[in-house]
N, C-alpha and C. Protein backbone atom coordinates (compact mmCIF):
# COMPACT_ATOMS: atom_id res chain seq x y z
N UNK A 1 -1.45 12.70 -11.57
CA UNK A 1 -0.56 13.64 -12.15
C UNK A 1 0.79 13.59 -11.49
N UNK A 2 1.36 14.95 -10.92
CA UNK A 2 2.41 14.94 -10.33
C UNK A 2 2.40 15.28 -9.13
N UNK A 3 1.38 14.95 -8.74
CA UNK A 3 1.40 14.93 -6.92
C UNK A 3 1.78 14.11 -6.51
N UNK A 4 2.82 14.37 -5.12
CA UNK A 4 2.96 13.45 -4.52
C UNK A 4 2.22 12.53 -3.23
N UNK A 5 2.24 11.01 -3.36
CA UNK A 5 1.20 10.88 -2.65
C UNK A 5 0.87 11.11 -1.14
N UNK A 6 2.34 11.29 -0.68
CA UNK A 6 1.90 12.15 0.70
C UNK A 6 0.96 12.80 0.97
N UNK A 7 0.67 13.78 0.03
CA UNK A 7 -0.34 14.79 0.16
C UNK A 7 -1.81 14.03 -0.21
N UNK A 8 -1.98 12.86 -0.51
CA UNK A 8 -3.06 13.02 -0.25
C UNK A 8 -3.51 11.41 0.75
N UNK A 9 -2.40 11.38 1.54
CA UNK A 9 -2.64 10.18 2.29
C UNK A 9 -3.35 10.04 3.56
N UNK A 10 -3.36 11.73 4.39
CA UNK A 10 -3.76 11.84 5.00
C UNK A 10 -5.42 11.65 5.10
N UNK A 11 -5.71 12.51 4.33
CA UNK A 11 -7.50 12.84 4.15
C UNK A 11 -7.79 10.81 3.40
N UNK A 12 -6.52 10.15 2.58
CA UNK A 12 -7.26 9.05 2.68
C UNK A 12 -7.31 8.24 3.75
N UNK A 13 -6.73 8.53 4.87
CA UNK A 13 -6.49 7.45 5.85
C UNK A 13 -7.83 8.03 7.00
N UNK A 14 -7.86 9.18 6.88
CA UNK A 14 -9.12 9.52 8.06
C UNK A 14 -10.52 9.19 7.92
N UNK A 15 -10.95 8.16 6.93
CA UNK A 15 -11.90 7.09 6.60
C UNK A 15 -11.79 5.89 7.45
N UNK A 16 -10.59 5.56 7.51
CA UNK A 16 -10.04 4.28 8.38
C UNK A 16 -9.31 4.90 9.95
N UNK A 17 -9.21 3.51 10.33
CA UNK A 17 -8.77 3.56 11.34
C UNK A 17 -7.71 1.73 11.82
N UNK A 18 -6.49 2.08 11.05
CA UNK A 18 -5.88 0.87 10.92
C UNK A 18 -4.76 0.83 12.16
N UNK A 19 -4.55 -0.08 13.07
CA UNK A 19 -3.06 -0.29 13.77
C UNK A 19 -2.25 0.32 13.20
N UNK A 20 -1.84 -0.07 12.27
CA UNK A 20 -0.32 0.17 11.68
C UNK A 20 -0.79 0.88 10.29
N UNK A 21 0.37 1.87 9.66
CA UNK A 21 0.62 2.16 8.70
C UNK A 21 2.09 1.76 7.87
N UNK A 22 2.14 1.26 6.72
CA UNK A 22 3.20 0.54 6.08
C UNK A 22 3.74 1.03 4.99
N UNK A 23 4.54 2.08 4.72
CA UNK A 23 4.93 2.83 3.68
C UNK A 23 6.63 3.05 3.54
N UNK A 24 6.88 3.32 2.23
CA UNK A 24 7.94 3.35 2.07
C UNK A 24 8.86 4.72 2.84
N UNK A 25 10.30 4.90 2.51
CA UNK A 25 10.82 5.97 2.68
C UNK A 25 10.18 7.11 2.45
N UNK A 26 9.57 7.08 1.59
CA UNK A 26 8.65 8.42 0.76
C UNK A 26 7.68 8.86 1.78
N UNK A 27 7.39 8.19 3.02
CA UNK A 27 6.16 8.70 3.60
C UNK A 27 6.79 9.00 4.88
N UNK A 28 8.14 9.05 4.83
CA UNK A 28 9.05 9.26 6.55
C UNK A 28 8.67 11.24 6.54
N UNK A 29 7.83 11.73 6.36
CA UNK A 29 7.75 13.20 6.60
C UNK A 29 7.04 13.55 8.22
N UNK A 30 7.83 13.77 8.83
CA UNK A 30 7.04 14.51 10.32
C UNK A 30 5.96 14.89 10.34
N UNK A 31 4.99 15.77 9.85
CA UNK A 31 4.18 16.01 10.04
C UNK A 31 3.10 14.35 10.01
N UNK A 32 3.52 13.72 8.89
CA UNK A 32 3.04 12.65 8.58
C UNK A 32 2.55 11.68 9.75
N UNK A 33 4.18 11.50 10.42
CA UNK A 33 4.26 10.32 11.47
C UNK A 33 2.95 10.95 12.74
N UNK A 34 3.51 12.10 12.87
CA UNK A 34 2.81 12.84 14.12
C UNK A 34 1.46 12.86 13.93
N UNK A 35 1.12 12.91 12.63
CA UNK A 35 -0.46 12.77 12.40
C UNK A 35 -0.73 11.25 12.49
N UNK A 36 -0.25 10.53 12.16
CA UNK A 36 -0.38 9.23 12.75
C UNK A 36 -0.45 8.98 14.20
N UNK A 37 0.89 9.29 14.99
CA UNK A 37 0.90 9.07 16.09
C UNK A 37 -0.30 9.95 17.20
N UNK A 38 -0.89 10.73 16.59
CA UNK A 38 -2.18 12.02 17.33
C UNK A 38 -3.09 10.38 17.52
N UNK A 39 -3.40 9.62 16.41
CA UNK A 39 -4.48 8.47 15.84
C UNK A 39 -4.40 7.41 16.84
N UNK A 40 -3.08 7.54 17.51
CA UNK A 40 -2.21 6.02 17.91
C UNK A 40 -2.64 4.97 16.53
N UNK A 41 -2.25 5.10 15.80
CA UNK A 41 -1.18 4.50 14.16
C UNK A 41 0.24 4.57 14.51
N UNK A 42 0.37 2.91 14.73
CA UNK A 42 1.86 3.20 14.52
C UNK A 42 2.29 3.00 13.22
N UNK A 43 3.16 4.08 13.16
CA UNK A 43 3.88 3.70 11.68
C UNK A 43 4.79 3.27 11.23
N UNK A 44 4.82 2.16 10.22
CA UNK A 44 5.76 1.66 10.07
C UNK A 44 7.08 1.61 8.55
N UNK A 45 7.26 2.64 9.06
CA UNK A 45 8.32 3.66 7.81
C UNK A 45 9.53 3.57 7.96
N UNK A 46 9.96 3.12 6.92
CA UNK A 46 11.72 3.04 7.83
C UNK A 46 12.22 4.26 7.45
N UNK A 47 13.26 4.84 8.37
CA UNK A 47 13.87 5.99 8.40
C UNK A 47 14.52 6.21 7.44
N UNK A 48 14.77 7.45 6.71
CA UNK A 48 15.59 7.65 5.70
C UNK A 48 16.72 8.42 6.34
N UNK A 49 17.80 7.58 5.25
CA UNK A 49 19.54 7.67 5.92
C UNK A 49 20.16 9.10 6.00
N UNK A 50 19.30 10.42 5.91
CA UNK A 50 19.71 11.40 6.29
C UNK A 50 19.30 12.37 7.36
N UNK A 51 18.53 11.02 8.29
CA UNK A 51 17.79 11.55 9.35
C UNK A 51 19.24 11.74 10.62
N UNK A 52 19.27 12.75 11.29
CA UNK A 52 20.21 12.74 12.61
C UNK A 52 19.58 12.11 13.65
N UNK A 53 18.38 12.04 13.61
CA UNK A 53 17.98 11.58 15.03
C UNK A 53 17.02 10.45 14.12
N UNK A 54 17.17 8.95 13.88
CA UNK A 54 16.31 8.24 13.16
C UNK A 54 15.08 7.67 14.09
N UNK A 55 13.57 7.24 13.98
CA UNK A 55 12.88 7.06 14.55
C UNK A 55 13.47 5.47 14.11
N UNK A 56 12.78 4.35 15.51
CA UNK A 56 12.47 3.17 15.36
C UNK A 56 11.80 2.65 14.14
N UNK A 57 11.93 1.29 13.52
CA UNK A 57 11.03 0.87 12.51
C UNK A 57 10.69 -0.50 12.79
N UNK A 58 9.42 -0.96 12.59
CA UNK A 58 9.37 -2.76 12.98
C UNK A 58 9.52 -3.27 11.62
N UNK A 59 11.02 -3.68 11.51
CA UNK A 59 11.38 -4.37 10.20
C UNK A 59 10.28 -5.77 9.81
N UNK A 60 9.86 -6.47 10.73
CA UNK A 60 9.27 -7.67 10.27
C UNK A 60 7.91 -7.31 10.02
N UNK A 61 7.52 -6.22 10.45
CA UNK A 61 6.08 -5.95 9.68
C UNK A 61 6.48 -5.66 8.52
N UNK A 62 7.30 -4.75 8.58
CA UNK A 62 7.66 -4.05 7.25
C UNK A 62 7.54 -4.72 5.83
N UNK A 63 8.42 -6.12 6.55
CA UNK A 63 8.76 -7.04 5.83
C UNK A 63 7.14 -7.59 4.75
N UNK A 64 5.99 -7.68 5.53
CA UNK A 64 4.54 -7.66 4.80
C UNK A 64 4.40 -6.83 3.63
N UNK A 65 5.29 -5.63 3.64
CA UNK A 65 4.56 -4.62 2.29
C UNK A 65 4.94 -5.29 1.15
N UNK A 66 6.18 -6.14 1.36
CA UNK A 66 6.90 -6.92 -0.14
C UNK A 66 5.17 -7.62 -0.62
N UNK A 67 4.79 -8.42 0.33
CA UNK A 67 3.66 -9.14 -0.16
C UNK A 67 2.27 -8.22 -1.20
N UNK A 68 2.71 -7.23 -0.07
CA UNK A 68 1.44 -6.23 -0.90
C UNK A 68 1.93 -5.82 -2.18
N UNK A 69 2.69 -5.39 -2.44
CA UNK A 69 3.93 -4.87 -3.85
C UNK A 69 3.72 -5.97 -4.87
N UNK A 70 3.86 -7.26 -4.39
CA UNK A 70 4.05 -8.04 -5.22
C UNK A 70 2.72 -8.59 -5.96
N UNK A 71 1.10 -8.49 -5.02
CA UNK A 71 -0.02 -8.68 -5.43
C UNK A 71 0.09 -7.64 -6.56
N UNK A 72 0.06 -6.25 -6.29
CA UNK A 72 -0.03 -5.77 -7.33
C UNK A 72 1.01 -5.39 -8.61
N UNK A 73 1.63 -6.09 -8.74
CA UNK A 73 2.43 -6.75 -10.03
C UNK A 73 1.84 -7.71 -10.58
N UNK A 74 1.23 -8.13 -9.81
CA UNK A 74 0.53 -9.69 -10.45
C UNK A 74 -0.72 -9.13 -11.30
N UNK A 75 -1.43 -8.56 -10.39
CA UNK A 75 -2.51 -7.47 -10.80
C UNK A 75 -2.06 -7.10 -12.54
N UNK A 76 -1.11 -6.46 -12.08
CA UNK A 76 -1.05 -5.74 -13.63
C UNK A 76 -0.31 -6.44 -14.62
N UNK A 77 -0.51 -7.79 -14.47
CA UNK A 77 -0.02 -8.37 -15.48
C UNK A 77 -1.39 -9.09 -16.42
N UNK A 78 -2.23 -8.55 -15.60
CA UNK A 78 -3.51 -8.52 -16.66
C UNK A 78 -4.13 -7.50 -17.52
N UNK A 79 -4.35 -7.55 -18.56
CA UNK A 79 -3.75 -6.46 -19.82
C UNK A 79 -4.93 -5.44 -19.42
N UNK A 80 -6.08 -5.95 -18.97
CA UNK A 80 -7.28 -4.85 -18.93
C UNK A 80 -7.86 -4.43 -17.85
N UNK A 81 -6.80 -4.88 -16.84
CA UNK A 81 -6.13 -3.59 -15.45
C UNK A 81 -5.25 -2.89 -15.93
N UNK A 82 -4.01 -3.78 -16.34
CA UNK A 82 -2.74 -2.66 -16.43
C UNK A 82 -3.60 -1.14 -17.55
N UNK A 83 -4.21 -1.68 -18.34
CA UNK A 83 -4.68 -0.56 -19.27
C UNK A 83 -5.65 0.15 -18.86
N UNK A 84 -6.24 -0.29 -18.54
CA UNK A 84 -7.37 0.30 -18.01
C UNK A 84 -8.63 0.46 -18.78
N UNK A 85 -8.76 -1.05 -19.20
CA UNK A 85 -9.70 -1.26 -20.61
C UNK A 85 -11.39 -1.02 -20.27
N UNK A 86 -11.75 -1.61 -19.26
CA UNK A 86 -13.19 -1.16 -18.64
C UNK A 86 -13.36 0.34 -18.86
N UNK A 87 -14.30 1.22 -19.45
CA UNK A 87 -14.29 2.15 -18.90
C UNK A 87 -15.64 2.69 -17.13
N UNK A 88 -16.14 2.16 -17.60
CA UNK A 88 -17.13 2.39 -16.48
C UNK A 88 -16.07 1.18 -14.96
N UNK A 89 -16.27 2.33 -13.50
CA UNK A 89 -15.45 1.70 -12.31
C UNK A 89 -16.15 0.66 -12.27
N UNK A 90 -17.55 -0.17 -12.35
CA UNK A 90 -18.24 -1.05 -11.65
C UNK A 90 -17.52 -2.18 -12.70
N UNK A 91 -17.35 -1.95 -13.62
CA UNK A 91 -16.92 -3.20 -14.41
C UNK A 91 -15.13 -3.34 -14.33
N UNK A 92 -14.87 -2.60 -13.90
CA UNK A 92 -13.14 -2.14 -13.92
C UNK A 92 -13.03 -2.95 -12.74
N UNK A 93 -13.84 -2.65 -11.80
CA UNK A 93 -14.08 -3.49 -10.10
C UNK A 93 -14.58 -4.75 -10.46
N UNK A 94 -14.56 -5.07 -11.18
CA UNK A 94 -15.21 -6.72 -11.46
C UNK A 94 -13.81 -7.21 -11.73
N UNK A 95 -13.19 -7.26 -12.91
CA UNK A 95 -12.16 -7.10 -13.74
C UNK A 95 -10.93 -7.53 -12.69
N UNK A 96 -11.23 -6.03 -11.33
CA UNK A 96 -9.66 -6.60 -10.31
C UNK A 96 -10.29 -7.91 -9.87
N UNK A 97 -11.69 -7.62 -9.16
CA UNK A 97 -11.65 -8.73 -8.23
C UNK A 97 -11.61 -10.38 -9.08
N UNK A 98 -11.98 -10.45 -10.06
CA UNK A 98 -11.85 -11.17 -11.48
C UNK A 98 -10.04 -12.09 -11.10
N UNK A 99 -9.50 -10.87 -11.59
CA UNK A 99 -7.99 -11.07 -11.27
C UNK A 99 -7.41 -11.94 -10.31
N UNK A 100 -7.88 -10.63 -9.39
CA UNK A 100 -8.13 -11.26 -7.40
C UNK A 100 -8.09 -12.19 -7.29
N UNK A 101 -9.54 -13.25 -7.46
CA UNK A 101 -9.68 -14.23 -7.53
C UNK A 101 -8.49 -14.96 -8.13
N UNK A 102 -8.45 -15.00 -9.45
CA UNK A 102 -7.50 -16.07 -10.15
C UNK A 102 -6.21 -16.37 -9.51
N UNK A 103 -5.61 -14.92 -8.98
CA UNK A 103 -4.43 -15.19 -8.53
C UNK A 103 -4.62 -16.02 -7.27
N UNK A 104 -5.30 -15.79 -6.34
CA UNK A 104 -5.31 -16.40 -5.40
C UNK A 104 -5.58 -18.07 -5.48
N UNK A 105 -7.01 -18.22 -6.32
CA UNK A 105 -7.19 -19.60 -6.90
C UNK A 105 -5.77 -20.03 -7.32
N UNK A 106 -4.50 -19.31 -8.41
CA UNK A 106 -3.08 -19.78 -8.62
C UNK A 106 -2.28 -20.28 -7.08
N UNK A 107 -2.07 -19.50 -6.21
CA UNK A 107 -1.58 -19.44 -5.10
C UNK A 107 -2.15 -20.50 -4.35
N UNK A 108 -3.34 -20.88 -4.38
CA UNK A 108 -3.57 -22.12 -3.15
C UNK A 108 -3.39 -23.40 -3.81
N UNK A 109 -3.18 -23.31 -5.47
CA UNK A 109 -3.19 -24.57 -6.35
C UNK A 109 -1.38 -24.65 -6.04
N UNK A 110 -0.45 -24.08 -5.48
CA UNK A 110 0.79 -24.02 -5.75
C UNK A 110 0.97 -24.58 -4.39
N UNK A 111 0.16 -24.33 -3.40
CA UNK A 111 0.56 -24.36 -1.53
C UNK A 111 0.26 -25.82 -1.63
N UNK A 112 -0.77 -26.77 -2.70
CA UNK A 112 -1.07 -27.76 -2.67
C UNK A 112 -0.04 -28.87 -3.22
């Protein structure tokens, strides 16, 4: 709907337990970082330009989320992800990893 996903990033991340977190401007909220940093998660958010006091950011990790962004563009350039044609998840989960596969099978046929 119209939630934003801040709100529900927390309760998804306390399943995991990752090094780093990689999010856009949208996730630079204090409470956010600090709940990260309680985890030791570092996060890696770049500051938004109306901060007075800006936190550090590791631009070259950062630099990884393009990769993630761009899988899922690829993703949805398959008509029955982008739509969401499966209705049952177990076959919808076939469908990505379906995808998954191909793209990657594309990607190592290109490195060759």
């Amino acid at each position: 709907g119209q939630a934003h996903d801040l709100t529900c990033a927390e309760p998804l991340l306390e399943s995991v337990d990752p090094r780093a977190v990689l999010g856009d401007k949208a996730f630079y909220a204090d409470p956010f970082i600090y709940a990260l940093e309680r985890r030791d998660i570092a996060p890696v958010i770049p500051p938004k330009a109306n901060r007075k006091v800006p936190r550090s950011c590791d631009f070259v990790l950062y630099c990884e989320r393009n990769l993630v962004e761009r899988f899922f563009n690829k993703l949805k350039h398959f008509r029955a992800i982008a739509t969401r044609f499966d209705r049952h998840d177990d076959n919808f989960m076939a469908s990505v990893k379906l995808a998954a596969i191909r793209i990657w099978m594309r990607f190592n046929e290109s490195m060759t």
